[in-house]
Protein backbone atom coordinates (compact mmCIF):
# COMPACT_ATOMS: atom_id res chain seq x y z
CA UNK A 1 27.00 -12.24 65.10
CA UNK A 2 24.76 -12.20 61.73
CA UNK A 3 21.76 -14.67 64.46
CA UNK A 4 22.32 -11.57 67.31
CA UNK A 5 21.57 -8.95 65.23
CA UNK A 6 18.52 -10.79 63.70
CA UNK A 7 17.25 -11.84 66.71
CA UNK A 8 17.58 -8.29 67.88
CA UNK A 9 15.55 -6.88 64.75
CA UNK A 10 12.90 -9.67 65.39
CA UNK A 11 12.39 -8.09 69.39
CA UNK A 12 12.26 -4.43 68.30
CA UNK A 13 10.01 -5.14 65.01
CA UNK A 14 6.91 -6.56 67.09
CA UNK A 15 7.11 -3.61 69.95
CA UNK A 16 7.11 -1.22 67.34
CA UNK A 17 4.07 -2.70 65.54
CA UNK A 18 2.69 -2.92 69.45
CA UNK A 19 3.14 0.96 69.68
CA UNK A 20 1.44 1.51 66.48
CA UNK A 21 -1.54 -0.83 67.61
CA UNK A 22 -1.31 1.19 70.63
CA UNK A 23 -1.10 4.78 69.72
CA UNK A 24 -3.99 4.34 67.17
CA UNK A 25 -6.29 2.84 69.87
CA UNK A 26 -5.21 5.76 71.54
CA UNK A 27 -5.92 8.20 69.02
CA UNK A 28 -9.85 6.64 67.69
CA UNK A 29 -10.52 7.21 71.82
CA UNK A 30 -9.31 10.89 71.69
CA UNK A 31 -10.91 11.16 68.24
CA UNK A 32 -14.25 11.13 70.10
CA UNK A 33 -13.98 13.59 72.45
CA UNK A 34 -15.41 16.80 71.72
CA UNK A 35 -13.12 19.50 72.16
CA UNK A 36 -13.77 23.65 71.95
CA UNK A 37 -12.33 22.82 68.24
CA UNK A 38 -14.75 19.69 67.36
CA UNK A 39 -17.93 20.95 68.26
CA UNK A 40 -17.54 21.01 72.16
CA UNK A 41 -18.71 23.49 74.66
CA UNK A 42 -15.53 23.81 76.89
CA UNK A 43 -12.06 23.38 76.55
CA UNK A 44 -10.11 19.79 76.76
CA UNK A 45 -6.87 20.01 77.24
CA UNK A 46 -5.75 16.63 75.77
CA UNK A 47 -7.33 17.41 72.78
CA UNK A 48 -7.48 21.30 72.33
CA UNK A 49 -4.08 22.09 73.38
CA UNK A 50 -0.82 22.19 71.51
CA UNK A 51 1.48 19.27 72.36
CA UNK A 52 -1.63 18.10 74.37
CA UNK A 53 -1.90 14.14 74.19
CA UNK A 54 -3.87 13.86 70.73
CA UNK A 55 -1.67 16.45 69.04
CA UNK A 56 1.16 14.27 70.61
CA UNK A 57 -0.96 11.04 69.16
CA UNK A 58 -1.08 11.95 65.60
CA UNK A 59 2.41 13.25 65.49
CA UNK A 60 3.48 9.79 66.48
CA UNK A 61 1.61 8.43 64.13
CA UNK A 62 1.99 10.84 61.30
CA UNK A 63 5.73 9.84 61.90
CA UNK A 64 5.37 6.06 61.69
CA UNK A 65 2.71 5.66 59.14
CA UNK A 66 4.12 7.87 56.89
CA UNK A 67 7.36 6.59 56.52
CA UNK A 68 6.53 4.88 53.24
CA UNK A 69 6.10 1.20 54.43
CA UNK A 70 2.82 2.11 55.07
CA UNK A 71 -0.38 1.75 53.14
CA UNK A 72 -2.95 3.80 52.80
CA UNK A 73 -5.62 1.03 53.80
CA UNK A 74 -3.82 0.29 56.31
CA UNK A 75 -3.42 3.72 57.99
CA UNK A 76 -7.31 3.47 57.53
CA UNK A 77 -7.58 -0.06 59.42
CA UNK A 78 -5.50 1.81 62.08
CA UNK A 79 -6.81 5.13 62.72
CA UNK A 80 -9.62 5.02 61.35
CA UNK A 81 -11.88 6.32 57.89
CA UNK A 82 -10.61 10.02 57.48
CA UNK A 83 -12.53 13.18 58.02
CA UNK A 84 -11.57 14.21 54.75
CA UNK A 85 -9.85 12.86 51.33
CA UNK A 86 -8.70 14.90 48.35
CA UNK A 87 -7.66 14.98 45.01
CA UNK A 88 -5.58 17.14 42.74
CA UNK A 89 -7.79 19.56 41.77
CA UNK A 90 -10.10 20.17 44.60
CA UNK A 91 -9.79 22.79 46.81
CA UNK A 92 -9.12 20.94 49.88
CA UNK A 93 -5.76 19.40 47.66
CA UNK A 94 -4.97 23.10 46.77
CA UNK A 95 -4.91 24.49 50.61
CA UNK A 96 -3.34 21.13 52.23
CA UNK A 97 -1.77 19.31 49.25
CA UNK A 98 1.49 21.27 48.75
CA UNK A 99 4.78 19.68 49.20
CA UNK A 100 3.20 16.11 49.16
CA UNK A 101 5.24 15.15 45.67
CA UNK A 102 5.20 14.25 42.69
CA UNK A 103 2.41 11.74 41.38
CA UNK A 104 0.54 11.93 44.44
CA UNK A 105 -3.14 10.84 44.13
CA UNK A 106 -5.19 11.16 47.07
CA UNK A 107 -4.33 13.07 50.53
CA UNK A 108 -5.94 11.48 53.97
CA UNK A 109 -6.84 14.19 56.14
CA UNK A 110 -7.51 13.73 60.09
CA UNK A 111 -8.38 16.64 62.01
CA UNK A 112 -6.78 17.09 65.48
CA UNK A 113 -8.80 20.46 66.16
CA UNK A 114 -11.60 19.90 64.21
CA UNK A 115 -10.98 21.24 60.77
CA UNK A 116 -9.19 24.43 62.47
CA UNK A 117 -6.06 21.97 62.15
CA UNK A 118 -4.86 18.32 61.05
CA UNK A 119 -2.36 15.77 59.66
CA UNK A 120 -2.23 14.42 56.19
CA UNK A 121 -1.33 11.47 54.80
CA UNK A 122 -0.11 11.28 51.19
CA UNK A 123 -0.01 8.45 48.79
CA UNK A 124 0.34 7.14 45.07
CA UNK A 125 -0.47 3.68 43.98
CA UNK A 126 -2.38 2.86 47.68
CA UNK A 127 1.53 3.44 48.79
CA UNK A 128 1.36 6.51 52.01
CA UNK A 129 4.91 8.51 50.96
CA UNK A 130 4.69 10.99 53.58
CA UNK A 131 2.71 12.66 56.11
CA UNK A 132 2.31 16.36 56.76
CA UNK A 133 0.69 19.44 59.36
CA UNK A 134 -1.43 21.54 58.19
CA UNK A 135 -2.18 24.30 60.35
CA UNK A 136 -4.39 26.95 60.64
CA UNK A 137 -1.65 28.88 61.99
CA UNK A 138 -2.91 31.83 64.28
């Protein structure tokens, strides 16, 4: 019984490290495209809309990376070099850092809509111990 269920960990653990792989190539392609958000002249609606495939993208990944296995370079190696970082103190930390806990050091910010809306990644000691919306909210 105690070889079946480790055989079964051993077959989900590398398909869940495959949809990581996968949903972050996925996200640095939609990263590029320039939406009515990112600087674009037109609407896209895989990257502009709400549940549209990048919003759908960094949810995914918001939920995997941030459930504190994760760390930050390795969110990074995945997805990317942020669009933004912050520290306590700065004003991007005061508008985006609420919530993330205590002795956070440094938030990750990726935008999904430019900087009209994103995900954050939060972590202490290069540890990521949670991930978070913020959104512009209109």
């Amino acid at each position: 019984m105690r070889a079946l269920l480790l055989v079964a960990i051993l077959l989900v653990l590398p398909a869940r490290a495959e949809d990581l792989v996968t949903l972050a190539r996925e996200y640095r392609q939609l990263r590029e495209v320039r939406g009515w958000f990112s600087g674009g002249d037109r609407w896209v609606e895989a990257v502009d809309s709400w549940d549209g495939r990048k919003h759908r993208v960094m949810g995914r990944l918001g939920e995997l990376l941030g459930d504190g296995r994760h760390r930050a370079v390795e969110v990074e190696e995945l997805m990317g070099p942020p669009d933004k970082a912050a520290a306590p103190g700065s004003n991007l930390w005061a508008m985006a850092g609420g919530g993330c806990g205590e002795g956070t050091q440094r938030i990750l910010v990726y935008h999904w809509r430019g900087g009209h809306d994103f995900l954050c990644f939060w972590y202490r000691d290069g540890l990521i111990t949670g991930s978070h919306w913020w959104m512009a909210g209109e």
